[in-house]
C-alpha atoms as a PDB file:
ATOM      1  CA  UNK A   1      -7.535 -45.452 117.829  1.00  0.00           C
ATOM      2  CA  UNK A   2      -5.650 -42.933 120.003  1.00  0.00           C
ATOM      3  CA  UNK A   3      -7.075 -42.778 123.538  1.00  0.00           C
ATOM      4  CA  UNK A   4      -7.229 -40.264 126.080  1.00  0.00           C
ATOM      5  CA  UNK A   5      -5.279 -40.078 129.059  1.00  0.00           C
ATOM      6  CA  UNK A   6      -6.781 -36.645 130.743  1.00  0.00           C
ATOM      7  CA  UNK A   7      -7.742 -33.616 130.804  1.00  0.00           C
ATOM      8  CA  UNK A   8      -5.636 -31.225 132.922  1.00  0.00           C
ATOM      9  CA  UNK A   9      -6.769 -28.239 132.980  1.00  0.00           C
ATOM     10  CA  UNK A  10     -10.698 -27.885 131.065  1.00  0.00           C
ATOM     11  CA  UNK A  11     -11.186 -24.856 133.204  1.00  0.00           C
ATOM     12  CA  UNK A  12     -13.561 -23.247 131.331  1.00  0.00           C
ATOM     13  CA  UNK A  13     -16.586 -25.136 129.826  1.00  0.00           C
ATOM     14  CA  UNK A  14     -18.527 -22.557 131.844  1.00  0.00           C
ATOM     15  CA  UNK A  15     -16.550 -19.520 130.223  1.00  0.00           C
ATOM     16  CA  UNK A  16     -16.107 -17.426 127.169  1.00  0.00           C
ATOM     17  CA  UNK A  17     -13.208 -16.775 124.813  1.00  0.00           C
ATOM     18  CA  UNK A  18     -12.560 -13.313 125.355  1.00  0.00           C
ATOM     19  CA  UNK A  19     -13.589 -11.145 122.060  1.00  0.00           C
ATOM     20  CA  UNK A  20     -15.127  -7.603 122.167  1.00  0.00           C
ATOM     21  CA  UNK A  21     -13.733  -4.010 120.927  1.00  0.00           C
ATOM     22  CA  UNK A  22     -10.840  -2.585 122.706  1.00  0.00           C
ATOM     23  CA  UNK A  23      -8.679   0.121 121.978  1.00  0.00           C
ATOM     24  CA  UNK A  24      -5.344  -1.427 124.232  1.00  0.00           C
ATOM     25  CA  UNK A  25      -4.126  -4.208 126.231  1.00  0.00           C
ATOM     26  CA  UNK A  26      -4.255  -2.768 129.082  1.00  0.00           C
ATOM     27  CA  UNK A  27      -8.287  -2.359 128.907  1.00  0.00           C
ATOM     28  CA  UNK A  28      -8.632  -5.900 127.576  1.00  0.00           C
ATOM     29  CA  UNK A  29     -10.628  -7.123 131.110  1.00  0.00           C
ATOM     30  CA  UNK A  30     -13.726  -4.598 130.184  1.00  0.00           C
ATOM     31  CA  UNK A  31     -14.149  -6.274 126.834  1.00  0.00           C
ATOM     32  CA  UNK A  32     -14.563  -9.940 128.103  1.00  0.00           C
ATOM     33  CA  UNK A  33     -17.941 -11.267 127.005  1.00  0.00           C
ATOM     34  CA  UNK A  34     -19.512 -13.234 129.762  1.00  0.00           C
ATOM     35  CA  UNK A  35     -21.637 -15.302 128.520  1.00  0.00           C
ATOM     36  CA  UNK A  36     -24.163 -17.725 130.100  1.00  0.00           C
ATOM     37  CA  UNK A  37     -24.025 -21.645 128.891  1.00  0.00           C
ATOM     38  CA  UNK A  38     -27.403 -22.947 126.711  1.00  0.00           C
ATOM     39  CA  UNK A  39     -27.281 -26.680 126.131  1.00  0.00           C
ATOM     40  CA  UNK A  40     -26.394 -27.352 122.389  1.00  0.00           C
ATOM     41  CA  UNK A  41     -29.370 -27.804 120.138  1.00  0.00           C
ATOM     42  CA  UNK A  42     -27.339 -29.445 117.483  1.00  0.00           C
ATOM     43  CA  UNK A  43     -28.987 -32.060 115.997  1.00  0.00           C
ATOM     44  CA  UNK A  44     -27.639 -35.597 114.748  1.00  0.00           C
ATOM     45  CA  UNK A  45     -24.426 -35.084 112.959  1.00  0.00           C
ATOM     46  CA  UNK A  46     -22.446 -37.258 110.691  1.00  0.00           C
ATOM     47  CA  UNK A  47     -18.886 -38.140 111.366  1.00  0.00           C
ATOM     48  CA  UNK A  48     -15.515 -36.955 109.370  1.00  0.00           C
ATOM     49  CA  UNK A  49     -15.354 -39.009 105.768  1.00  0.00           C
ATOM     50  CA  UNK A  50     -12.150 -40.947 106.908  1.00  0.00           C
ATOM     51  CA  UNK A  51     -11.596 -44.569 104.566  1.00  0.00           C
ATOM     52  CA  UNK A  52     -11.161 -47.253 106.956  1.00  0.00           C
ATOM     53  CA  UNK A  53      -7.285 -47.958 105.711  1.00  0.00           C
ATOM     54  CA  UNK A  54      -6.423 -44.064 106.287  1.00  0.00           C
ATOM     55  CA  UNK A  55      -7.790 -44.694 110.172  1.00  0.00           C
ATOM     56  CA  UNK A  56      -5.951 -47.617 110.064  1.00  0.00           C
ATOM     57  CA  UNK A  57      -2.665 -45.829 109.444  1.00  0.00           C
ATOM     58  CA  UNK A  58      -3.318 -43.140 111.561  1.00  0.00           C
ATOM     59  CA  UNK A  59      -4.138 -45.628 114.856  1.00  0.00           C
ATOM     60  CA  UNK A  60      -1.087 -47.294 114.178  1.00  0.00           C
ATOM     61  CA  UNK A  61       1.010 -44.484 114.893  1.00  0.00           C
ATOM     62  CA  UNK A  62      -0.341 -43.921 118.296  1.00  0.00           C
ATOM     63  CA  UNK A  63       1.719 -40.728 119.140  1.00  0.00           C
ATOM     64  CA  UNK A  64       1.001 -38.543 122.474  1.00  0.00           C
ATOM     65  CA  UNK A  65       0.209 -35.263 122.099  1.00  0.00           C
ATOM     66  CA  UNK A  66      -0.423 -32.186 124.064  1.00  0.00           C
ATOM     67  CA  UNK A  67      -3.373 -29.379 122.820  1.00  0.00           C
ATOM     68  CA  UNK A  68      -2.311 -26.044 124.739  1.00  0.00           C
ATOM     69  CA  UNK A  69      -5.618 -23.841 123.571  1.00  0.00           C
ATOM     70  CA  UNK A  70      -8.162 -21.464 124.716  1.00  0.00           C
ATOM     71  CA  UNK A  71     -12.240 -22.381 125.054  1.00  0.00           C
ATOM     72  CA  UNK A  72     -11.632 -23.836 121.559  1.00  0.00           C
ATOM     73  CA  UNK A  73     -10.061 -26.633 122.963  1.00  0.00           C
ATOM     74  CA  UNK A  74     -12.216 -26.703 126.106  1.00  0.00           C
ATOM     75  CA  UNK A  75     -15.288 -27.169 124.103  1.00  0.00           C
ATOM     76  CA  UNK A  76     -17.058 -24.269 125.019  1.00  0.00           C
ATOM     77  CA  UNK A  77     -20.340 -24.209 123.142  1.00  0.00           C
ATOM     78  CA  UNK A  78     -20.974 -27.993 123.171  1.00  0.00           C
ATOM     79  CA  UNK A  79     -23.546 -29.955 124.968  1.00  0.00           C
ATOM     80  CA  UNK A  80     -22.494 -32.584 128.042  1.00  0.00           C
ATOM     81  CA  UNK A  81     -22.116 -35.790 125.201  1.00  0.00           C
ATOM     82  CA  UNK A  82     -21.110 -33.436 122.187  1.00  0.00           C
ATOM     83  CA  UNK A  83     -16.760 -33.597 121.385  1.00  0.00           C
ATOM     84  CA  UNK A  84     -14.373 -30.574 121.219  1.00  0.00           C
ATOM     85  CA  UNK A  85     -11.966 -30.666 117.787  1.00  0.00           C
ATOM     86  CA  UNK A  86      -9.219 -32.623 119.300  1.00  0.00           C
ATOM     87  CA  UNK A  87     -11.274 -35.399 120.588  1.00  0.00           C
ATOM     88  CA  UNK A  88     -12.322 -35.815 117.076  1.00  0.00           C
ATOM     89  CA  UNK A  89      -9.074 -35.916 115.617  1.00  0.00           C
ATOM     90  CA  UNK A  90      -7.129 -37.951 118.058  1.00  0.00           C
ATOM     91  CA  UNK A  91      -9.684 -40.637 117.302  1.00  0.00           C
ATOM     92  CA  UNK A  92      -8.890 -40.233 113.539  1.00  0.00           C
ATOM     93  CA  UNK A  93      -4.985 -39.803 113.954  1.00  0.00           C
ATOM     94  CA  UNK A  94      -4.217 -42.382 116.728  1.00  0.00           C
ATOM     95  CA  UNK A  95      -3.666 -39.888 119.674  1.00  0.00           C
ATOM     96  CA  UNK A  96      -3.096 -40.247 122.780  1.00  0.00           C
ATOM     97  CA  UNK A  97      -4.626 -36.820 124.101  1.00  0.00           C
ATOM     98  CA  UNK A  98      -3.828 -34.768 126.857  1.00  0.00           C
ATOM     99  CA  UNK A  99      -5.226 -31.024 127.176  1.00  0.00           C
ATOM    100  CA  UNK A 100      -4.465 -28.155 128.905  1.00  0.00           C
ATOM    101  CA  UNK A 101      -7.684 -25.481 128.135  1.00  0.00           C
ATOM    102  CA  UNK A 102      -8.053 -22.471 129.596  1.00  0.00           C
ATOM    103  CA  UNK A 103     -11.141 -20.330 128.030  1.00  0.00           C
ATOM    104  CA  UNK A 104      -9.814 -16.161 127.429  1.00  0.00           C
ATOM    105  CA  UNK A 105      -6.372 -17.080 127.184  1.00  0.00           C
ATOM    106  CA  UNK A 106      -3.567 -16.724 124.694  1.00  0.00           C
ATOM    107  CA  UNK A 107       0.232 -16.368 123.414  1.00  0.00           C
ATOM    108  CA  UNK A 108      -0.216 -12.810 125.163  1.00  0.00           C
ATOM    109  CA  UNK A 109      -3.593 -12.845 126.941  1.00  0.00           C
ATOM    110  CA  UNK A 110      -2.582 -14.296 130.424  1.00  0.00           C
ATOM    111  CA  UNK A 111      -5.952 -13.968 132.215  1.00  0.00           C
ATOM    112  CA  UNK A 112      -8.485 -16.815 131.779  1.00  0.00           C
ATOM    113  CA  UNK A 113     -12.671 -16.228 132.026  1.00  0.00           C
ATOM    114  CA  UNK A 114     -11.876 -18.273 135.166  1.00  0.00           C
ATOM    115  CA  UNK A 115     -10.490 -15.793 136.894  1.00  0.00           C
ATOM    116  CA  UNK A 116      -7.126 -17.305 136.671  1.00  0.00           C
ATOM    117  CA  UNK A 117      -3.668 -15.745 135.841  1.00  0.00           C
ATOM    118  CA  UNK A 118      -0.385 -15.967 134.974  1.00  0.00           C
ATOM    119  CA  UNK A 119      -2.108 -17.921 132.368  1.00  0.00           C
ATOM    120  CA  UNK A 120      -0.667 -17.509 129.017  1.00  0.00           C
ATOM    121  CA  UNK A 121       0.270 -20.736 127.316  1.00  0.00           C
ATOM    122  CA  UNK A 122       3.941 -19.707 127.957  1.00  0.00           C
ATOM    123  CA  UNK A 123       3.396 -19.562 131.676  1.00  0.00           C
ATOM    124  CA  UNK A 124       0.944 -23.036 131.561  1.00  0.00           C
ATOM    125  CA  UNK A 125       3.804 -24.667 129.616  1.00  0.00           C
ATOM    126  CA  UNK A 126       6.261 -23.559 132.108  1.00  0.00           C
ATOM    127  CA  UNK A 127       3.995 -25.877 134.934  1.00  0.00           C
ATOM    128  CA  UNK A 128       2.724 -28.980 132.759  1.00  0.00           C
ATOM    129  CA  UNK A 129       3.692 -32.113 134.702  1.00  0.00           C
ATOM    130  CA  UNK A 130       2.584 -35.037 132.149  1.00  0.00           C
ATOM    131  CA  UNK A 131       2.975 -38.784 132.718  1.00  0.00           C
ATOM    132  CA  UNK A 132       5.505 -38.599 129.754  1.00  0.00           C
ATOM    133  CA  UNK A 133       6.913 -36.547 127.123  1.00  0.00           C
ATOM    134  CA  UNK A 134       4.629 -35.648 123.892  1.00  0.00           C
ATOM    135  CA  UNK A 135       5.535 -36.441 120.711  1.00  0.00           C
ATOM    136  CA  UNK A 136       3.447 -33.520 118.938  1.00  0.00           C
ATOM    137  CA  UNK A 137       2.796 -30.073 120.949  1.00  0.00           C
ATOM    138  CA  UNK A 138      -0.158 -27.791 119.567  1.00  0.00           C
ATOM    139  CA  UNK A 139      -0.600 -24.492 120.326  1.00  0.00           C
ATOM    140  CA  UNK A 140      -4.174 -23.771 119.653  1.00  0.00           C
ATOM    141  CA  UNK A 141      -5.221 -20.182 119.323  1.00  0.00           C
ATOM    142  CA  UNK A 142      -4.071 -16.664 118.907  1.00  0.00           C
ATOM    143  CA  UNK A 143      -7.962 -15.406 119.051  1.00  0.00           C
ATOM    144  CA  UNK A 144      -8.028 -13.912 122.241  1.00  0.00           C
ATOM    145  CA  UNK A 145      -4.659 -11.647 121.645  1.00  0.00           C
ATOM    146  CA  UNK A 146      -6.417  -9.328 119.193  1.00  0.00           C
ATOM    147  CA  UNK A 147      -6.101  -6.425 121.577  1.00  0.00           C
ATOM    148  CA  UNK A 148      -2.759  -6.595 121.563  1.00  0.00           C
ATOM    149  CA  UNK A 149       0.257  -5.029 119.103  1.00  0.00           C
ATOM    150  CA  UNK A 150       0.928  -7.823 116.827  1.00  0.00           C
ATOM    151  CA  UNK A 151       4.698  -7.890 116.746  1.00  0.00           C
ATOM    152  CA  UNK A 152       4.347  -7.962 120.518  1.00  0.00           C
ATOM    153  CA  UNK A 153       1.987 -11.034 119.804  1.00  0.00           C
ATOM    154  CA  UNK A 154       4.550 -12.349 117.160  1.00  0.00           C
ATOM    155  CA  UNK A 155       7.345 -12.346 119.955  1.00  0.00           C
ATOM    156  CA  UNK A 156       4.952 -14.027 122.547  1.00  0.00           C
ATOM    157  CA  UNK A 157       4.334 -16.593 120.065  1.00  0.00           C
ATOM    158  CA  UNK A 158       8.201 -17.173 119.302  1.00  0.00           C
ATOM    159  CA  UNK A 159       9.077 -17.844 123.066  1.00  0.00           C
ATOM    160  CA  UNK A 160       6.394 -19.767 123.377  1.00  0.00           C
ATOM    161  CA  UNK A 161       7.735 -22.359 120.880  1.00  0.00           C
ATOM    162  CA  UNK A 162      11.128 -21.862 122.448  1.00  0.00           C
ATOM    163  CA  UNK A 163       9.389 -22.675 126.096  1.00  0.00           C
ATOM    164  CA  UNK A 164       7.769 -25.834 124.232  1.00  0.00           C
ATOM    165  CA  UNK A 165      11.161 -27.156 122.274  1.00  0.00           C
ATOM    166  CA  UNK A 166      13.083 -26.894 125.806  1.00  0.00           C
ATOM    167  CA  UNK A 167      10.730 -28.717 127.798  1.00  0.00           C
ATOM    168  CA  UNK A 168      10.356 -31.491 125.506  1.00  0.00           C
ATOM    169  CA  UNK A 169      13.216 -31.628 123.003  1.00  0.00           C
ATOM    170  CA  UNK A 170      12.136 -34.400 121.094  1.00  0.00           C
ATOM    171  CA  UNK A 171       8.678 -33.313 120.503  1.00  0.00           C
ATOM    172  CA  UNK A 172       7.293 -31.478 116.948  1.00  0.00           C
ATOM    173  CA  UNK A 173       5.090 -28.200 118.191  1.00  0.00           C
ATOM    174  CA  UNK A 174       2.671 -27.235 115.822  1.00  0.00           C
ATOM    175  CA  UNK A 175       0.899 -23.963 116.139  1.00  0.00           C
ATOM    176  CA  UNK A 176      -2.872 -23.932 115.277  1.00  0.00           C
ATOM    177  CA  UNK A 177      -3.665 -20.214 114.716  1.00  0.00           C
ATOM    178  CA  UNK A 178      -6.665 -18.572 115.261  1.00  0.00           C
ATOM    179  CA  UNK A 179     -10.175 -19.722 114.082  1.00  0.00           C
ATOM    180  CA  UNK A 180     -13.380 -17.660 114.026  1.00  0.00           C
ATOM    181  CA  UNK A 181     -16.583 -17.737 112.533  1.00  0.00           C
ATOM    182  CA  UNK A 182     -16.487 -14.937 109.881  1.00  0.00           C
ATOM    183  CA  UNK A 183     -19.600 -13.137 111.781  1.00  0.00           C
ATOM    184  CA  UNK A 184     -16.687 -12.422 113.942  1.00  0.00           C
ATOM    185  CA  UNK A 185     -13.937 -11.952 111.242  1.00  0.00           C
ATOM    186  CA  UNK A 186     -12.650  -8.188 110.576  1.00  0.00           C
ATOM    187  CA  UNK A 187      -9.069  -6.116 110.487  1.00  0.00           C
ATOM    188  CA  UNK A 188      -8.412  -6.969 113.985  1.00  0.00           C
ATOM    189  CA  UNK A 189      -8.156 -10.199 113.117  1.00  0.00           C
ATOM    190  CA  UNK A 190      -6.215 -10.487 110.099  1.00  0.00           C
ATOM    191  CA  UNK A 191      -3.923  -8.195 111.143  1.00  0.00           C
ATOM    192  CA  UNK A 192      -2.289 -10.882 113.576  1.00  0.00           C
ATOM    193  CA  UNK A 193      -2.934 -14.123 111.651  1.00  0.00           C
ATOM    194  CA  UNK A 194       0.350 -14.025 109.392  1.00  0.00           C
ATOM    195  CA  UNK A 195       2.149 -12.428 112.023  1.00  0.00           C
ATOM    196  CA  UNK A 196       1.594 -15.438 114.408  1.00  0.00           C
ATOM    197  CA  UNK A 197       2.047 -17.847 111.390  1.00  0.00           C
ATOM    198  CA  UNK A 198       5.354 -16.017 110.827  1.00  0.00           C
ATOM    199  CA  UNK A 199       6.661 -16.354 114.045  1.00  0.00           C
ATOM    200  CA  UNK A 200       5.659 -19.512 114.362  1.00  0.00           C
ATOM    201  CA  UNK A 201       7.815 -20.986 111.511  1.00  0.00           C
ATOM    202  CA  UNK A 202      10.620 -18.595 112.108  1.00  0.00           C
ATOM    203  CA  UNK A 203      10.470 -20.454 116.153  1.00  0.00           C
ATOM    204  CA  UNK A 204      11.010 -24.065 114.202  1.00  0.00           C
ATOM    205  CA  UNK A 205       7.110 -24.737 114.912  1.00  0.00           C
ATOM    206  CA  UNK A 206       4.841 -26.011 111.961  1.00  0.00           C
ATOM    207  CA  UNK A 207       1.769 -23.919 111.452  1.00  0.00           C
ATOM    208  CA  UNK A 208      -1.569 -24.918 110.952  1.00  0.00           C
ATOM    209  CA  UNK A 209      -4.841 -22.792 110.205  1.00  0.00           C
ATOM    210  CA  UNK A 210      -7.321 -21.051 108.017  1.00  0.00           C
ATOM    211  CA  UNK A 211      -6.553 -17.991 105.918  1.00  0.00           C
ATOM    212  CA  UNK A 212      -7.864 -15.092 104.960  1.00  0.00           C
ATOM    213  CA  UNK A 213      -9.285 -16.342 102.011  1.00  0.00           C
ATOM    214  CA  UNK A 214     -10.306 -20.073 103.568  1.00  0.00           C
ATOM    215  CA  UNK A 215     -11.687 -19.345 107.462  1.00  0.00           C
ATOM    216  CA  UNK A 216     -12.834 -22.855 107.357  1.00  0.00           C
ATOM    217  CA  UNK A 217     -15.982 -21.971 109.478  1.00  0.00           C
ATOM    218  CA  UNK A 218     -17.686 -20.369 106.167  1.00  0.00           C
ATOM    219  CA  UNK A 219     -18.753 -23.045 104.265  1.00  0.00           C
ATOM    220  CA  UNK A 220     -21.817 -24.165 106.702  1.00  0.00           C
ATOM    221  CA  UNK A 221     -21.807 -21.061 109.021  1.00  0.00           C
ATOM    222  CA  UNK A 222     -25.303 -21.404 110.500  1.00  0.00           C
ATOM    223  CA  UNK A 223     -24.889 -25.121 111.131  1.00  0.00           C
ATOM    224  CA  UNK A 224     -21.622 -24.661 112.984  1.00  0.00           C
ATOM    225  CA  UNK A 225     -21.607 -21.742 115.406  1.00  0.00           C
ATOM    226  CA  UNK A 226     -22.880 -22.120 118.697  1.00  0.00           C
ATOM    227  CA  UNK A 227     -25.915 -19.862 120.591  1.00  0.00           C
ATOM    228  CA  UNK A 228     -23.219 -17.230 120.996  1.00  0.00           C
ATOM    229  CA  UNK A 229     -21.815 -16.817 117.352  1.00  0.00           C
ATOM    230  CA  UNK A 230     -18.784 -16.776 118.396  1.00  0.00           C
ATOM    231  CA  UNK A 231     -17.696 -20.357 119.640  1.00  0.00           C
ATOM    232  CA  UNK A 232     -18.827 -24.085 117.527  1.00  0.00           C
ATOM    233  CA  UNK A 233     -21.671 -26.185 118.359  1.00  0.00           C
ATOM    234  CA  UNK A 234     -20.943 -30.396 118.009  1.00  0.00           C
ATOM    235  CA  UNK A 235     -21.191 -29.609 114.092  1.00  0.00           C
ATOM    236  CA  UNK A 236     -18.671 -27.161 113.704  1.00  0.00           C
ATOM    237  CA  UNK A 237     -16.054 -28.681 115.897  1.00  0.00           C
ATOM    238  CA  UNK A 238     -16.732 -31.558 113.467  1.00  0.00           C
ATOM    239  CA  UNK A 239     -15.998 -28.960 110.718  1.00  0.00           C
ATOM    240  CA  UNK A 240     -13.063 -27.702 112.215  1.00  0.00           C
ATOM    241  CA  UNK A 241     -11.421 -31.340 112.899  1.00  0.00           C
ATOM    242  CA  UNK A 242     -11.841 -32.215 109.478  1.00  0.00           C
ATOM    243  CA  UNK A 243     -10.195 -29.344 108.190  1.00  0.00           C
ATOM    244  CA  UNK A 244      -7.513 -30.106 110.961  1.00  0.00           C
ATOM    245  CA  UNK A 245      -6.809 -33.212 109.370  1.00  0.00           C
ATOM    246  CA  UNK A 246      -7.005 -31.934 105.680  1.00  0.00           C
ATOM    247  CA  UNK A 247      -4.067 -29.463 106.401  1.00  0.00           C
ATOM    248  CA  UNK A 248      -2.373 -32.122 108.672  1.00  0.00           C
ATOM    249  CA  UNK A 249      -2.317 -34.250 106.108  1.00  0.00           C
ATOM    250  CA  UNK A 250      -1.384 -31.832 103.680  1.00  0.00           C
ATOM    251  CA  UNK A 251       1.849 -30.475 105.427  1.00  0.00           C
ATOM    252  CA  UNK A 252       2.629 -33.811 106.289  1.00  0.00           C
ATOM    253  CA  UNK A 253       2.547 -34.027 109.571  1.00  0.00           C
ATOM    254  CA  UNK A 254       1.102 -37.750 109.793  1.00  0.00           C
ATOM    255  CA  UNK A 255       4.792 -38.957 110.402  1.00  0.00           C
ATOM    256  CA  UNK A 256       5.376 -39.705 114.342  1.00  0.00           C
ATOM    257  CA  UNK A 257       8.487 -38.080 113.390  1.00  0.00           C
ATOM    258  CA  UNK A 258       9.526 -35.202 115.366  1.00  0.00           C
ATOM    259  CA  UNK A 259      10.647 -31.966 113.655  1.00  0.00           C
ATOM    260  CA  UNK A 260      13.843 -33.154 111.658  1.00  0.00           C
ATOM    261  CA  UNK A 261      16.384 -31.860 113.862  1.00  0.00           C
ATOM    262  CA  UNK A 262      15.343 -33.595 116.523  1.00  0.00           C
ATOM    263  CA  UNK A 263      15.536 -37.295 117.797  1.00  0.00           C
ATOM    264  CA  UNK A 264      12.755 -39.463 116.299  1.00  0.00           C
ATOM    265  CA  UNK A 265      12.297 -41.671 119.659  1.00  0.00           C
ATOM    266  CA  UNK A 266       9.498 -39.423 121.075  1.00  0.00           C
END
């Protein structure tokens, strides 16, 4: 099983993804939803149906990645003992995990519910230091840039693929585009989803993520969102990490193998 190195930047398990009504960016800081922590009241949970042979093949691949994300990726929503996504699926896929999560941010969305800046993952990837290069990068989100015009998002997401590939030229970045329970699903948010998608592919990333006609969180809605209805309590990031590996699988991207331009020595 993968195992985790650290955690670099989990600035925000005391913050909020940014999502409210807007009508432009530049009025995006009155619309953050501040939003005070409850301890999870999710109750005994069972763990993703993974055969003991697929688990075996996944351990024994043992590649490091890097999850650049929002409060997705940070966990918030989840009690003290309870596991964001990732965790789940490095343990499945033979990670070795290292995360950089910074609640409110995004491709565009450069302010974090921190109070931080200069933010965006662009700007985060630009200032990673890790102990060595990643085989996989994963760009988690696209939620929080719903304010914004979405071919200015599509661009953002572009160069932030380009900013990944340079820094690590060996490495496959996969873009995991924006989930949301569907209590929280509307125009804004389909508007940008194949847009990001889009871009993403067109940057050389792979893309990974629900649809508008599969959000993922739908199937057990109540059971998975947190007290805010907005982020996932322990069972929904369990939801959300099987999926993960469902569509992993499924776009085979299993293989340590970098993208196939690249050099396969990670």
């Amino acid at each position: 099983m993968g195992t985790r190195r650290s955690h670099l930047h989990l600035a925000v398990l005391a913050a909020a993804l940014l999502f409210g009504a807007t009508g432009c960016a530049a009025s995006t800081a009155s619309a953050e939803m501040m939003l005070t922590p409850a301890p999870s009241t999710a109750g005994p949970t069972t763990a993703a149906p993974t055969s003991r042979a697929e688990a075996d093949s996944y351990a024994a691949e043992q590649q490091d990645v890097l999850v650049v994300g929002d409060s997705y990726s940070a966990g918030y929503g989840l009690g003290a003992d309870d596991r964001p996504w990732q965790d789940i699926v490095a343990e499945r896929l033979g990670w070795d995990l290292d995360v950089d999560a910074v609640g409110g941010t995004g491709f565009v969305k450069d302010t974090g519910t921190d109070g931080s800046t200069a933010a965006s993952y662009r700007e985060r990837l630009r200032h990673l230091s890790l102990d060595q290069a990643p085989d996989v990068v994963v760009l988690q989100g696209g939620l929080n840039d719903y304010p914004y015009d979405a071919d200015l998002v599509a661009m953002a997401v572009e160069a932030t693929v380009e900013t990944a590939k340079a820094q690590w030229p060996d490495a496959r970045v996969v873009v995991f585009g924006p989930v949301a329970p569907s209590v929280q699903e509307g125009p804004r948010m389909s508007r940008l989803r194949d847009p990001i998608r889009t871009a993403a592919l067109a940057a050389g990333a792979d893309y990974v993520g629900p649809t508008d006609a599969d959000r993922w969180i739908d199937a057990d809605l109540d059971a998975a969102v947190a007290f805010d209805a907005l982020h996932l309590n322990e069972e929904g990031h369990r939801l959300l990490a099987r999926r993960f590996i469902a569509e992993w699988q499924r776009e085979g991207l299993s293989s340590s193998a970098a993208a196939p331009s690249a050099s396969t020595d990670g």
